[in-house]
Protein backbone atom coordinates (compact mmCIF):
# COMPACT_ATOMS: atom_id res chain seq x y z
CA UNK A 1 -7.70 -53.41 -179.24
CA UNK A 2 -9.77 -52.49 -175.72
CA UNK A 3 -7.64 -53.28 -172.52
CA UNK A 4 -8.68 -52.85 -169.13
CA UNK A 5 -6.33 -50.72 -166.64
CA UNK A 6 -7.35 -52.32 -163.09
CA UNK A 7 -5.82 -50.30 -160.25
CA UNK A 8 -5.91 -50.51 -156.81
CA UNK A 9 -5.17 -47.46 -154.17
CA UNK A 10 -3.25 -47.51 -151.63
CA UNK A 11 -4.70 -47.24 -148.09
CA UNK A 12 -6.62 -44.19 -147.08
CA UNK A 13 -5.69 -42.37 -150.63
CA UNK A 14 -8.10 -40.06 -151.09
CA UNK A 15 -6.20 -36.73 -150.13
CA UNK A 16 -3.60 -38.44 -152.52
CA UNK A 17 -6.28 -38.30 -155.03
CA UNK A 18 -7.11 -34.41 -154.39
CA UNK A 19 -3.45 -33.87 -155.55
CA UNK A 20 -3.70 -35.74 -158.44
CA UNK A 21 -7.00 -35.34 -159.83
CA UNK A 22 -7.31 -32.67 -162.27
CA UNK A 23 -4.05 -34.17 -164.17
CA UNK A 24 -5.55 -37.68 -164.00
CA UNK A 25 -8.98 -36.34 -165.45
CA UNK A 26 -7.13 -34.26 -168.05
CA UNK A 27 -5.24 -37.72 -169.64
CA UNK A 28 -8.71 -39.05 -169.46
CA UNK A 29 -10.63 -36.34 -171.09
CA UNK A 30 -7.84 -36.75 -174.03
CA UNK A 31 -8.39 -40.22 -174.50
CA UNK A 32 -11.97 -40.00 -175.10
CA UNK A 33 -11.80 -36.58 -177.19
CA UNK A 34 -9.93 -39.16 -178.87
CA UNK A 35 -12.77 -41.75 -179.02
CA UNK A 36 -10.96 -44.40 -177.58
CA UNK A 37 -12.32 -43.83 -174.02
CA UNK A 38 -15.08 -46.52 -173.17
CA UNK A 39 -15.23 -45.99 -169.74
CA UNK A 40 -13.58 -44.73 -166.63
CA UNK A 41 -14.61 -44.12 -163.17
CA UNK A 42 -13.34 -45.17 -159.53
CA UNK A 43 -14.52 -47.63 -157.04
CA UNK A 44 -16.16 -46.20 -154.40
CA UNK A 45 -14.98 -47.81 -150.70
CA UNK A 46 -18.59 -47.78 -149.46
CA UNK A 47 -21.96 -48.17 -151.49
CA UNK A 48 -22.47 -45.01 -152.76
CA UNK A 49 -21.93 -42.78 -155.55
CA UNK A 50 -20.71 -40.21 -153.01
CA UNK A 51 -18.55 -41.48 -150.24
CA UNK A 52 -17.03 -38.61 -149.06
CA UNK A 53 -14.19 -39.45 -146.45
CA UNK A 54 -14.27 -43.20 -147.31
CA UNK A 55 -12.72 -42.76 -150.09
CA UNK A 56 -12.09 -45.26 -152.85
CA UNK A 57 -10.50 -48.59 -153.20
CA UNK A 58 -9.46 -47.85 -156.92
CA UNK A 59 -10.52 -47.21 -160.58
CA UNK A 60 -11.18 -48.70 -163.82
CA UNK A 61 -10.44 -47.51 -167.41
CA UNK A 62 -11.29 -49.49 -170.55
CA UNK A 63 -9.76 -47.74 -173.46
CA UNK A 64 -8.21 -48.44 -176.92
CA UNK A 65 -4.46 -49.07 -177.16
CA UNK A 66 -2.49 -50.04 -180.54
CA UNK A 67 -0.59 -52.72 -178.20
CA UNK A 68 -0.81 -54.05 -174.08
CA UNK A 69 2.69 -52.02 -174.49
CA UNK A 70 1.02 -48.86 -175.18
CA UNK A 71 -1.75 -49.51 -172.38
CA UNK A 72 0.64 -50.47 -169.82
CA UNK A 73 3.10 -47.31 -171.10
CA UNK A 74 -0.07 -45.17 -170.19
CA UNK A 75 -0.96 -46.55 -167.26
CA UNK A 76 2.74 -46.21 -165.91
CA UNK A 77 2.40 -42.56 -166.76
CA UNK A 78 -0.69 -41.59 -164.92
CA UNK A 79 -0.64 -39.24 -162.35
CA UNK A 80 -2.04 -41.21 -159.72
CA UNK A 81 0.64 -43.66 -159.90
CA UNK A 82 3.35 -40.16 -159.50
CA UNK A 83 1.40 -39.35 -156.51
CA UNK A 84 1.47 -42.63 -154.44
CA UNK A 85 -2.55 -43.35 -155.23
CA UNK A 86 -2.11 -46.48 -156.58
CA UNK A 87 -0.07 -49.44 -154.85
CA UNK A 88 -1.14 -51.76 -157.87
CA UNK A 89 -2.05 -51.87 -161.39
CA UNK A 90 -2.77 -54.21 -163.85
CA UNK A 91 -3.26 -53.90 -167.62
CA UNK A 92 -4.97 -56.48 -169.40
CA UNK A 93 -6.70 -56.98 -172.95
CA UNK A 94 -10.26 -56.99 -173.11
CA UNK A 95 -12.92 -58.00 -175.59
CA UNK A 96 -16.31 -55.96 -174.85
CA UNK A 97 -19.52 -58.50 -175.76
CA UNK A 98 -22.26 -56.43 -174.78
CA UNK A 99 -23.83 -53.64 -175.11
């Protein structure tokens, strides 16, 4: 089944992120080698694709998990969450209608 991992970052994270990143990217590079990636990408804190010192408010993954167990397991384990980037995160199913 698809579940979506909703996280939100901490205040001011992004040199938290720079610490993190390449680890974070690496987990999420294996998941869609694996084909259960469907989509990933952070929330920019401004209206822009680039927002260089503003940062980001958070990130969204939509992936394939045998159980909400193993999606919440592999959110608990992301780097982000060892480096103090993420103050919240919540895993929930989710049932993709379109495309």
């Amino acid at each position: 089944m698809l579940f979506a991992i909703i996280s939100q970052d901490v205040p001011n994270s992004l040199p938290l992120r720079k610490t993190a990143r390449a680890d974070h990217i690496a987990r999420l590079t294996e998941l869609r080698d694996e084909g259960r990636l469907i989509l990933a990408g952070p929330h920019p804190a401004i209206e822009s694709d680039d927002p260089g010192d503003a940062g980001f408010t958070g990130s969204l993954v939509v992936a394939e998990f045998a159980s909400l167990q193993d999606a919440q397991s592999w959110a608990d384990s992301d780097p982000y969450i060892k480096a103090g980037v993420y103050e919240r995160v919540t895993v929930k199913p989710f049932k993709k209608v379109l495309p």
